[in-house]
N, C-alpha and C. Protein backbone atom coordinates (compact mmCIF):
# COMPACT_ATOMS: atom_id res chain seq x y z
N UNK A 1 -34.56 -5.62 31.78
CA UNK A 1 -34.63 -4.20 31.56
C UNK A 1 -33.41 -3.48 32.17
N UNK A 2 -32.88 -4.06 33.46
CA UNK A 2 -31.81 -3.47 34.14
C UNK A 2 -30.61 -3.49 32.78
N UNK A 3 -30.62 -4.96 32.72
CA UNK A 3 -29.21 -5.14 31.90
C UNK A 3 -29.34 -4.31 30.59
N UNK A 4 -30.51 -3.96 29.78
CA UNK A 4 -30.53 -2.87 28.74
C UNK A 4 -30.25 -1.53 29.02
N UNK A 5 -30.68 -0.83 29.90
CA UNK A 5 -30.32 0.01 30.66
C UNK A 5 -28.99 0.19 30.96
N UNK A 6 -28.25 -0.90 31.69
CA UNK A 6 -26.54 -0.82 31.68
C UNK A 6 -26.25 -0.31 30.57
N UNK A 7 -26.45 -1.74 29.73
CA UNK A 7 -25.96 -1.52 28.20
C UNK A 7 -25.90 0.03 27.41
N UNK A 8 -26.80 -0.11 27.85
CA UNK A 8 -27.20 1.72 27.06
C UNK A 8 -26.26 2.71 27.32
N UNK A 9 -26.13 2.93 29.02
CA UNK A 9 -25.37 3.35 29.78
C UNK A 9 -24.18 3.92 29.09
N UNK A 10 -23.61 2.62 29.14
CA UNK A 10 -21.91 2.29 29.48
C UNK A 10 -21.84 2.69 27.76
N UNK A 11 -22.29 2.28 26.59
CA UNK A 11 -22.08 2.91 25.51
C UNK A 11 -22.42 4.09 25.11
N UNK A 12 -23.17 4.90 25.96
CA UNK A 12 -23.40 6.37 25.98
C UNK A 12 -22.17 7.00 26.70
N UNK A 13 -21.74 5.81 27.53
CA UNK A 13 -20.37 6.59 28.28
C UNK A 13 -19.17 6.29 27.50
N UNK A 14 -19.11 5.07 27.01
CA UNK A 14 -17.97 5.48 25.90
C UNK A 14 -17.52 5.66 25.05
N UNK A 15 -18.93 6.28 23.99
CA UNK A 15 -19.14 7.04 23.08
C UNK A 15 -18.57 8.83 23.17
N UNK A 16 -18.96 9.15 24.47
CA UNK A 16 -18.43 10.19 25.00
C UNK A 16 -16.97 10.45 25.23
N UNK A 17 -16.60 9.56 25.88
CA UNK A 17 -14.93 9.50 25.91
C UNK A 17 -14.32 9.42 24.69
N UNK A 18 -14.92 8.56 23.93
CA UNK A 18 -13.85 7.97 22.73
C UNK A 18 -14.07 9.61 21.63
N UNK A 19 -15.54 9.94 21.76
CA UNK A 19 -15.42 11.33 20.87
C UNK A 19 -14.76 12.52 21.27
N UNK A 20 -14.85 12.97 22.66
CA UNK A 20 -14.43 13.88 23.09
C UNK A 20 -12.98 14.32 22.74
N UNK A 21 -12.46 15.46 22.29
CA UNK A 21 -11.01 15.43 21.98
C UNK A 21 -10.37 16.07 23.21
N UNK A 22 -9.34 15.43 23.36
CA UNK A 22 -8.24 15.98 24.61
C UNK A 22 -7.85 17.20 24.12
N UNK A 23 -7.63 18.19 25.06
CA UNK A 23 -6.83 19.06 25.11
C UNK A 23 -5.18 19.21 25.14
N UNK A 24 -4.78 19.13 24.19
CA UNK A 24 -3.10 18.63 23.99
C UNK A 24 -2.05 19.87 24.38
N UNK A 25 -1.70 19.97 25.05
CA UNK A 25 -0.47 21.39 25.54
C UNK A 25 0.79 21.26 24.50
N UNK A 26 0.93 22.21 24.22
CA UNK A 26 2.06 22.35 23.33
C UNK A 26 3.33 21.99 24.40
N UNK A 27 4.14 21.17 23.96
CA UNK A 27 5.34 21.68 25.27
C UNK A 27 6.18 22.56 25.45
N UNK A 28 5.99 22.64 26.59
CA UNK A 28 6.84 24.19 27.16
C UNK A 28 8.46 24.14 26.49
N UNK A 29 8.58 23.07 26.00
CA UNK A 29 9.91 23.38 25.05
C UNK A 29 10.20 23.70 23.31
N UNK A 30 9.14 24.40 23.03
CA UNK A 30 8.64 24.46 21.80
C UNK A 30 9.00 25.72 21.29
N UNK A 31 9.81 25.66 19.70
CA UNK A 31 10.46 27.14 19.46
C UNK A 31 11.67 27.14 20.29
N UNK A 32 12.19 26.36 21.09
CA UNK A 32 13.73 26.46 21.93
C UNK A 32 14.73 26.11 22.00
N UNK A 33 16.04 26.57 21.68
CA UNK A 33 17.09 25.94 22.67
C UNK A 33 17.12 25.68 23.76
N UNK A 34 18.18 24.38 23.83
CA UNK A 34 17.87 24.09 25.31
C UNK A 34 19.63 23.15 25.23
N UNK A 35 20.23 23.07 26.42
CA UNK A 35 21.73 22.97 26.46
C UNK A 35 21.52 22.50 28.24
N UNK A 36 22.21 21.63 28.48
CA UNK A 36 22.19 20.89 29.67
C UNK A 36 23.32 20.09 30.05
N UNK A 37 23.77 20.26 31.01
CA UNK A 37 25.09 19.49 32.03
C UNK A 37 24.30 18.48 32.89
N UNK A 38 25.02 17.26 32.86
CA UNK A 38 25.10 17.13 33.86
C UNK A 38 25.34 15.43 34.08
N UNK A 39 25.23 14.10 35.08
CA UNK A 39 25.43 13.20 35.60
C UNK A 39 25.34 12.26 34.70
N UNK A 40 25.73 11.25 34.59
CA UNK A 40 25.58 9.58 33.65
C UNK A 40 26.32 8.60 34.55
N UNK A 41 25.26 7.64 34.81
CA UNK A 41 25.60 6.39 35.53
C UNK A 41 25.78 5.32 34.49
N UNK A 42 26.35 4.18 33.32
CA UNK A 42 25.74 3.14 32.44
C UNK A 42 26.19 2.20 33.61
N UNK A 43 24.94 1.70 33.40
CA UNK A 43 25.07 -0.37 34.25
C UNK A 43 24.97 -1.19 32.98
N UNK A 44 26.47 -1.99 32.91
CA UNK A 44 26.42 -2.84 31.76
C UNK A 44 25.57 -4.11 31.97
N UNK A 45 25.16 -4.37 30.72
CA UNK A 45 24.33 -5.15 30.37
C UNK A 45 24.80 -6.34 29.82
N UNK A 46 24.45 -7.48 29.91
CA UNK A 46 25.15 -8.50 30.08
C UNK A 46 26.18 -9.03 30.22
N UNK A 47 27.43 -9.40 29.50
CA UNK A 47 28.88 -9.57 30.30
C UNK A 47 29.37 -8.33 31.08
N UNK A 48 29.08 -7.96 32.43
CA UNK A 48 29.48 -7.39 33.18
C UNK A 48 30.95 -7.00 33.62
N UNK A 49 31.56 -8.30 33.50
CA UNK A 49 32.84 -8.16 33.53
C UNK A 49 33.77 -6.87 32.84
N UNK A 50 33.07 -6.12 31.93
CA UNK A 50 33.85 -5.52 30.76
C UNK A 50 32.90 -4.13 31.15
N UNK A 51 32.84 -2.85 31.76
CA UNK A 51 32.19 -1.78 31.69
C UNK A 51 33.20 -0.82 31.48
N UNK A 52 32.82 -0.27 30.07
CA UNK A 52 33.51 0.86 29.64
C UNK A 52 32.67 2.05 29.79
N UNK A 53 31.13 1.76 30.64
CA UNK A 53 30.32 2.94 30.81
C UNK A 53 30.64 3.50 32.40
N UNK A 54 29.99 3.18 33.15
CA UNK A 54 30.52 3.53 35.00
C UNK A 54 29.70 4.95 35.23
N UNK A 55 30.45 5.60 36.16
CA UNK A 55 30.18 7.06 36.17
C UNK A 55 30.80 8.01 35.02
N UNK A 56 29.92 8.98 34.48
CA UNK A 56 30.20 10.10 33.31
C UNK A 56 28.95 10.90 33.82
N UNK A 57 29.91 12.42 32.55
CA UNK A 57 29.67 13.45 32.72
C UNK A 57 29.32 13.82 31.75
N UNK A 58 27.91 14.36 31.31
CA UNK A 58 27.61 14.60 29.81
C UNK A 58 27.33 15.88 29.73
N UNK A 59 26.81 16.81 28.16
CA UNK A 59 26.43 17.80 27.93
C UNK A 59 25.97 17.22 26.52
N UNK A 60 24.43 17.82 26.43
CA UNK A 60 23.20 18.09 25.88
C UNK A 60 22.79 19.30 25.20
N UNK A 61 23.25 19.39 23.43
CA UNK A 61 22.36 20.46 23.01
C UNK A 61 21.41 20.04 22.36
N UNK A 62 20.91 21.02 21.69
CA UNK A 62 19.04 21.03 20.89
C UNK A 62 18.39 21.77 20.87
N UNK A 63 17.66 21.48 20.04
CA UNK A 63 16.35 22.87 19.34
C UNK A 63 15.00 21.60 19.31
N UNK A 64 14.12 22.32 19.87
CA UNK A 64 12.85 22.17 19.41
C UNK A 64 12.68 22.93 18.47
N UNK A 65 11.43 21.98 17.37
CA UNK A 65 11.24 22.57 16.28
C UNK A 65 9.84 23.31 16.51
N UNK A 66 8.84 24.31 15.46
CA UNK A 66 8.16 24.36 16.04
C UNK A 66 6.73 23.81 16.09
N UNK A 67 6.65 22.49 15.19
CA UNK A 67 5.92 21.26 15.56
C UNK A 67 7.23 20.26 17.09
N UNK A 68 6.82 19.91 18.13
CA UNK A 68 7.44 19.56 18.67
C UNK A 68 8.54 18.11 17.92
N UNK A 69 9.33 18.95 17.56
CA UNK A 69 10.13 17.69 17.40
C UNK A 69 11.44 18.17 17.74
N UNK A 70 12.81 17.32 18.31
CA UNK A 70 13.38 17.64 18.71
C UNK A 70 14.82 17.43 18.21
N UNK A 71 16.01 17.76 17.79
CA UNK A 71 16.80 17.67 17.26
C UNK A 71 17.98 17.87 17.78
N UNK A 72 19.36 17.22 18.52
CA UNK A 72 20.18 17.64 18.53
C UNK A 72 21.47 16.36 19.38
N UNK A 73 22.03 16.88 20.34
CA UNK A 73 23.69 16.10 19.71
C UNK A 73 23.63 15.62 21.93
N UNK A 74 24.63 14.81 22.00
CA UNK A 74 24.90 14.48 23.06
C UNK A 74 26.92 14.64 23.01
N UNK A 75 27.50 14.88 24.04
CA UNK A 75 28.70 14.69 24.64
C UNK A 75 28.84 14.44 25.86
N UNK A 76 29.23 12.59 25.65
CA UNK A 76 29.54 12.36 27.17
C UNK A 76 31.12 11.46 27.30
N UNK A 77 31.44 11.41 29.17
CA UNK A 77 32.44 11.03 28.90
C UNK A 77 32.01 10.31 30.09
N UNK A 78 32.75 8.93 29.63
CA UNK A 78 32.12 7.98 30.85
C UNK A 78 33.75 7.51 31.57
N UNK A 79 34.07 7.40 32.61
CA UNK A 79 35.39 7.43 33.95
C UNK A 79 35.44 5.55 33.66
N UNK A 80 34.21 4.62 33.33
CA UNK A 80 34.98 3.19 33.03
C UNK A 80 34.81 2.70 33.99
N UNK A 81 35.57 1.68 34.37
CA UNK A 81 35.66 0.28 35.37
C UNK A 81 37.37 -0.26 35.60
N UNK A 82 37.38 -0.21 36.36
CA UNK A 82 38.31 -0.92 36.64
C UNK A 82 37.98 -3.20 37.13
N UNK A 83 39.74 -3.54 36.41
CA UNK A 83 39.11 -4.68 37.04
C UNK A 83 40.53 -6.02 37.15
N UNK A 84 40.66 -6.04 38.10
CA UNK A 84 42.03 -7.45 38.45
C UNK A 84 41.98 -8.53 38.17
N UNK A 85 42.67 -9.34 37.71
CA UNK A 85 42.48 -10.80 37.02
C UNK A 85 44.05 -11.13 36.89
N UNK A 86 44.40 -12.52 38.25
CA UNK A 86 46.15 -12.67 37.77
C UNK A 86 47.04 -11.71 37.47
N UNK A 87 46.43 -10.32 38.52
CA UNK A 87 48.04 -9.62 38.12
C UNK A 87 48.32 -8.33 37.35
N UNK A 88 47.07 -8.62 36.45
CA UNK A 88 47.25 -7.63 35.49
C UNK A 88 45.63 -6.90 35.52
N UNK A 89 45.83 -5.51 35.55
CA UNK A 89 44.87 -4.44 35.68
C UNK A 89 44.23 -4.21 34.55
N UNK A 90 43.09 -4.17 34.34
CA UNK A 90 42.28 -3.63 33.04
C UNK A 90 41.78 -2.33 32.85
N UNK A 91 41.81 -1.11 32.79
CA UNK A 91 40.84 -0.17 32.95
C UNK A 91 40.44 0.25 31.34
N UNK A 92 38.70 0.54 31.57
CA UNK A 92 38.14 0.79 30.32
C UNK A 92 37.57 2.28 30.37
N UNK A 93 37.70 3.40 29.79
CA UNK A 93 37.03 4.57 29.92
C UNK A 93 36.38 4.67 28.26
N UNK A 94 35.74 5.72 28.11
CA UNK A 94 34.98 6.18 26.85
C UNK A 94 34.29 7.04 26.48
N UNK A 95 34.44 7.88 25.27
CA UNK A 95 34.22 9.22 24.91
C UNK A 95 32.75 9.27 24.08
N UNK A 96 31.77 9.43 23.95
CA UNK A 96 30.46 9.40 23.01
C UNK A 96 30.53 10.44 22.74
N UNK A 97 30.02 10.48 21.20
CA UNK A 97 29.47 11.70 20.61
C UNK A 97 28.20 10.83 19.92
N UNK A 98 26.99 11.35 19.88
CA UNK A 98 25.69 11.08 19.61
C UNK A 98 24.50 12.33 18.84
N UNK A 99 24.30 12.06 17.70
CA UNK A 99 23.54 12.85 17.54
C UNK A 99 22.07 11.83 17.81
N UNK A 100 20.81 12.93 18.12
CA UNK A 100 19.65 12.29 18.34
C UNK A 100 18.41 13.02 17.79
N UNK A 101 17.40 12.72 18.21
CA UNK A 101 16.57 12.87 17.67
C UNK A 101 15.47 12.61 18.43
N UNK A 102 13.73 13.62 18.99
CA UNK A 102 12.97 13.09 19.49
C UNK A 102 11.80 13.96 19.16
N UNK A 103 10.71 13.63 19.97
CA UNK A 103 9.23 14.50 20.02
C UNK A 103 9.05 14.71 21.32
N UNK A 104 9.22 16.12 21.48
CA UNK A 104 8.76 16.69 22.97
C UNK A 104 7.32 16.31 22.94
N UNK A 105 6.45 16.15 23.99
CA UNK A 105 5.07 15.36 24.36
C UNK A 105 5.13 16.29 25.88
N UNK A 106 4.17 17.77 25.51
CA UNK A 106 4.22 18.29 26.75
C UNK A 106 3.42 17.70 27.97
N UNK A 107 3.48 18.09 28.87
CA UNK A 107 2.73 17.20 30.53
C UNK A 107 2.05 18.39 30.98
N UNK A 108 1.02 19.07 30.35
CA UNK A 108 0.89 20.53 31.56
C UNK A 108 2.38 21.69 31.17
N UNK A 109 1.69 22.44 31.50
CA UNK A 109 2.96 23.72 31.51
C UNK A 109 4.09 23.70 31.34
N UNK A 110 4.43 22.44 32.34
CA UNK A 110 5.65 22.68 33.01
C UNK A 110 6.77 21.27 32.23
N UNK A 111 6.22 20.60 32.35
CA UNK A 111 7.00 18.87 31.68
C UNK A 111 6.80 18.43 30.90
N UNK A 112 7.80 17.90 30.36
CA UNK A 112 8.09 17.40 28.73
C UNK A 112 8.38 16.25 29.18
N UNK A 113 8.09 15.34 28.08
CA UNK A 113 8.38 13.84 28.12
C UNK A 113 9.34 13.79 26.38
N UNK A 114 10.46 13.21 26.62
CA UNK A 114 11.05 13.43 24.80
C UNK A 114 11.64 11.76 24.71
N UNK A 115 10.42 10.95 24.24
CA UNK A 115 11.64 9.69 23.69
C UNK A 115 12.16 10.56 22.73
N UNK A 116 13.40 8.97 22.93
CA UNK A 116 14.33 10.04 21.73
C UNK A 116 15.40 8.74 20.81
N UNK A 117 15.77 8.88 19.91
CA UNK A 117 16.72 7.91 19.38
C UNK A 117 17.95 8.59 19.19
N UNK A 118 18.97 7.82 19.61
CA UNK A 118 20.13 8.36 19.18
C UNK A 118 21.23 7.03 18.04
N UNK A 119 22.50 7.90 17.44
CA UNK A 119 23.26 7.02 16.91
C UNK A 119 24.83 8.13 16.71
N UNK A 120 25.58 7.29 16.48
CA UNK A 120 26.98 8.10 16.77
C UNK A 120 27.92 7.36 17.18
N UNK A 121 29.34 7.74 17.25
CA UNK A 121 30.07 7.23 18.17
C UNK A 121 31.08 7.40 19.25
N UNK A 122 31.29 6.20 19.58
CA UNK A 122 32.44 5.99 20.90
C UNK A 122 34.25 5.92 20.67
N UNK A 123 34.88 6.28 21.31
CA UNK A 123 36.00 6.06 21.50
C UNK A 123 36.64 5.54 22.80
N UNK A 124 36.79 4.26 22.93
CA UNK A 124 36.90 3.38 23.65
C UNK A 124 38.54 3.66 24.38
N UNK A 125 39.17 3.46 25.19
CA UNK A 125 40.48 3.37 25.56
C UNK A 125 40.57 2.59 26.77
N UNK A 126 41.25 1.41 26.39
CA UNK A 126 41.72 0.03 27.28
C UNK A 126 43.17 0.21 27.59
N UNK A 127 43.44 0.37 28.66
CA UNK A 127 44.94 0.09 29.27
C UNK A 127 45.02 -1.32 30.35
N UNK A 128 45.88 -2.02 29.83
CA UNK A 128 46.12 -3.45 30.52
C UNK A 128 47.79 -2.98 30.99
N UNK A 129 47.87 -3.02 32.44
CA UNK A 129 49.34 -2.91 33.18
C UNK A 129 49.01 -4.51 33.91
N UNK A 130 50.34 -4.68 33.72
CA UNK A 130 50.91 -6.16 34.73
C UNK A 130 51.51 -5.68 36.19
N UNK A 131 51.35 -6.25 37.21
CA UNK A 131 52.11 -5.62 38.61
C UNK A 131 53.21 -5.15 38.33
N UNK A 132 54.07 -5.20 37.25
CA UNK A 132 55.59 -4.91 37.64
C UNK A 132 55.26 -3.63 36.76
N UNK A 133 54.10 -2.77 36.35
CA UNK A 133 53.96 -1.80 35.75
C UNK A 133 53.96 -1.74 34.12
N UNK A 134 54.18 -2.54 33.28
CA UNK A 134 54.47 -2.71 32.00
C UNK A 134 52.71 -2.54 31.94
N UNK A 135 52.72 -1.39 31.36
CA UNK A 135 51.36 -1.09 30.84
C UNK A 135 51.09 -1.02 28.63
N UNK A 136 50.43 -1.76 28.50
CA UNK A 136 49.66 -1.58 27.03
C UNK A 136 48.46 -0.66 26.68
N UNK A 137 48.37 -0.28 25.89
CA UNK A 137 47.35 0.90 25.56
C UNK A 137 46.79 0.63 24.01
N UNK A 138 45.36 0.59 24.07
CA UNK A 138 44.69 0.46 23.26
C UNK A 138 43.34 1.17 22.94
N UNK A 139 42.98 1.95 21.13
CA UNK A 139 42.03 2.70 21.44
C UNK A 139 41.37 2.15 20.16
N UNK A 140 40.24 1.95 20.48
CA UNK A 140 38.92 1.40 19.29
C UNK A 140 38.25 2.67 19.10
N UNK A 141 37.08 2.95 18.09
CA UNK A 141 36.11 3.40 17.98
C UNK A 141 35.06 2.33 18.03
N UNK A 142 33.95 2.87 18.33
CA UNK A 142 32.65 2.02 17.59
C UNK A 142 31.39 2.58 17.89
N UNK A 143 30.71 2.01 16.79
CA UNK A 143 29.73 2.65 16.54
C UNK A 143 28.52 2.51 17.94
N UNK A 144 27.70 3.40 17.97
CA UNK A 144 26.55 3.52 19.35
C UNK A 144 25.08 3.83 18.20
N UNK A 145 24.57 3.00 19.27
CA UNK A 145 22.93 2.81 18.80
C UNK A 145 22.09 2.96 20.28
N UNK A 146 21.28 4.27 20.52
CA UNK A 146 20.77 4.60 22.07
C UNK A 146 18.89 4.95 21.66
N UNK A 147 18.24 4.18 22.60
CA UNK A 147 16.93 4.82 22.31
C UNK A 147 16.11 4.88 23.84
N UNK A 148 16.04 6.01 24.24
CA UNK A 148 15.65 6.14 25.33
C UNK A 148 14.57 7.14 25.84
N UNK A 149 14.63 8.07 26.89
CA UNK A 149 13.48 8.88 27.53
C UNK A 149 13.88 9.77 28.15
N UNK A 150 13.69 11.07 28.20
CA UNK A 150 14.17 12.07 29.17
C UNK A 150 12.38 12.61 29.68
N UNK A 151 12.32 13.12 30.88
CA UNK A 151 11.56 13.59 31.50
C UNK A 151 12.40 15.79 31.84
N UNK A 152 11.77 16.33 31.45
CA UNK A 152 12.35 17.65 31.65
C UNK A 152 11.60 18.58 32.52
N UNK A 153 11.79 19.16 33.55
CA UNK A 153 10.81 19.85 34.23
C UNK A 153 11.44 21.41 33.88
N UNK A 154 10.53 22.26 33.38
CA UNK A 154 10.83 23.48 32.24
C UNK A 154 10.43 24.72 33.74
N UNK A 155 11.52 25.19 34.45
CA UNK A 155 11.01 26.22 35.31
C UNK A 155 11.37 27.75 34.97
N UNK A 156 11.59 28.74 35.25
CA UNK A 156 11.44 30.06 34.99
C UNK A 156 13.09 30.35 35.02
N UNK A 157 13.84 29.58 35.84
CA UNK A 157 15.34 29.43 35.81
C UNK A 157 15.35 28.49 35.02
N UNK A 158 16.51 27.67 35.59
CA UNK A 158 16.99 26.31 35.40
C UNK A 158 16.66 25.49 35.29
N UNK A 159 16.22 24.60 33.94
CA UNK A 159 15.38 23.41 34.07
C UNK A 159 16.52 21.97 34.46
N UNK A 160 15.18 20.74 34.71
CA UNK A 160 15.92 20.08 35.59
C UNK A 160 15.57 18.32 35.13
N UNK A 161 16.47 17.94 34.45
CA UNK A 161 16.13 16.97 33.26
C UNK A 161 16.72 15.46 33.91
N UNK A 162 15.92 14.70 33.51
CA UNK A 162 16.09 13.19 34.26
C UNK A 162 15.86 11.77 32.97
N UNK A 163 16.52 11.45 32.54
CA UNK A 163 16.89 10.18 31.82
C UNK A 163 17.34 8.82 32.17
N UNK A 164 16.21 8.02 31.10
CA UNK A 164 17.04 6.75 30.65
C UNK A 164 17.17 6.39 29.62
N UNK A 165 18.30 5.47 29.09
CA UNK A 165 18.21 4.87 28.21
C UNK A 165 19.20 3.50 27.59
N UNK A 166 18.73 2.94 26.64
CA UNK A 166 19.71 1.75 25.96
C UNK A 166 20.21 2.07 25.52
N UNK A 167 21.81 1.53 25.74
CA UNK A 167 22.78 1.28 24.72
C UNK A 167 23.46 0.97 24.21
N UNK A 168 23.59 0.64 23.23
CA UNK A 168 24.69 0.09 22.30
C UNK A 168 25.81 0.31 21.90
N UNK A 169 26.80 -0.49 22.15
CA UNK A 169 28.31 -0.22 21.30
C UNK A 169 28.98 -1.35 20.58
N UNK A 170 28.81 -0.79 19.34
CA UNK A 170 29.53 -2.47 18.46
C UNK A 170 30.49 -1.73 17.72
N UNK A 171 31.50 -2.97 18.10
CA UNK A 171 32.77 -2.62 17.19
C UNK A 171 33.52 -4.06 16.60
N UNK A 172 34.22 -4.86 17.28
CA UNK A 172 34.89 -6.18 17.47
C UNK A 172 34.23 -6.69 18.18
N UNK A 173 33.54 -6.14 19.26
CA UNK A 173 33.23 -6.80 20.84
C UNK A 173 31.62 -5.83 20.76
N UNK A 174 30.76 -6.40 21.56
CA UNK A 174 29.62 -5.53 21.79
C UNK A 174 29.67 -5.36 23.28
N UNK A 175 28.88 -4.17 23.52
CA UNK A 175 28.60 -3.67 25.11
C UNK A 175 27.31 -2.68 25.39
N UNK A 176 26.74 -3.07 26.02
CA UNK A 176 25.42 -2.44 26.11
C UNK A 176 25.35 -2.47 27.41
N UNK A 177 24.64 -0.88 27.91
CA UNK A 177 24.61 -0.66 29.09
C UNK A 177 22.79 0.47 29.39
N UNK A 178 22.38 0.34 30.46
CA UNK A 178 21.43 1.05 30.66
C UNK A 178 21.83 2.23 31.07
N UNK A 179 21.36 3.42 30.92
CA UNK A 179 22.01 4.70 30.86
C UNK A 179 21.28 5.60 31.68
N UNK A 180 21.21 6.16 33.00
CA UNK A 180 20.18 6.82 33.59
C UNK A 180 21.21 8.32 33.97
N UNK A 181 20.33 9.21 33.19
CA UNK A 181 21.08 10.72 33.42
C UNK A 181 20.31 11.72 34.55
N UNK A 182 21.04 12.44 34.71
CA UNK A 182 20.79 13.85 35.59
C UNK A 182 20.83 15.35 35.20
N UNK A 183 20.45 16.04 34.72
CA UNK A 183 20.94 17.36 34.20
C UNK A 183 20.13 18.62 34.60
N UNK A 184 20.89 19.88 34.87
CA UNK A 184 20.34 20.62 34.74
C UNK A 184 20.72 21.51 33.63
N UNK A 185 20.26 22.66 33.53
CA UNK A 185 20.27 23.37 31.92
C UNK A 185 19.26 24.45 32.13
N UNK A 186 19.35 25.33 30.68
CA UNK A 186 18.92 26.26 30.19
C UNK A 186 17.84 26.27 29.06
């Protein structure tokens, strides 16, 4: 009798849960522009040897639509790696342009959660100098493939936006790096 009793229970209890509908918050970024500065770290992802990501400096526009969906462009510029081998210096820096794409998923009032996909591209620039200074210069494009996560905390000023994400760069050579941002914005 106990164990019918459970039984009963526990499917009266999650009959309740499973019917009940959540209360869904629109996110506080809904109907908006929104434009943001700020930090980019990429840690390359597998052959290490070669980081054309490092420390950068990005800027973030976009519109929420007014079903939350989210639409708009990335500009970043990543400072590269340096790296010595016999003599001769490598440095890699690189320019992204990205358009993207996501669904704001509000948290309460205040926070947005936006996966997001991006695609676009890079402009790569490799300079190889030998000690006696004889420097070569070389500039690729290639294409970027990014799908990642921003967390946005939406305050009465300045909101205050925190990212990660994958990414991709194929051209001749591939390079993929994990991408964790910082921004604040409007």
């Amino acid at each position: 009798m106990r164990v019918l009793s459970f039984l009963i229970s526990a499917r009266v209890m999650a009959g309740t849960f499973l019917l009940a509908s959540p209360s869904v918050a629109a996110p506080a970024t809904q109907s908006s522009f929104d434009a943001s500065v700020g930090f980019r770290y990429g840690f390359p992802s597998g052959d290490s040897r070669w980081n054309p990501f490092g420390a950068g400096l990005g800027l973030d526009l976009g519109y929420t639509l007014k079903f939350p969906v989210h639409l708009g462009g990335t500009l970043e510029y990543f400072f590269g790696s340096e790296r010595e081998s016999d003599g001769l210096v490598q440095t890699s820096r690189s320019l992204h342009v990205l358009g993207q794409g996501g669904y704001d998923l509000g948290l309460g009032e205040r926070f947005v959660l936006r996966p997001e996909l991006g695609i676009g591209l890079a402009r790569v620039r490799d300079e190889n100098c030998q000690a006696s200074a004889n420097c070569s210069h070389s500039n690729l494009n290639a294409g970027v493939v990014a799908a990642g996560m921003k967390l946005i905390w939406v305050t009465p000023g300045p909101s205050v936006t925190l990212g990660a994400r994958y990414e991709l760069m194929f051209h001749e050579f591939a390079a993929a790096a994990v991408v964790i941002s910082a921004g604040v914005g409007f």
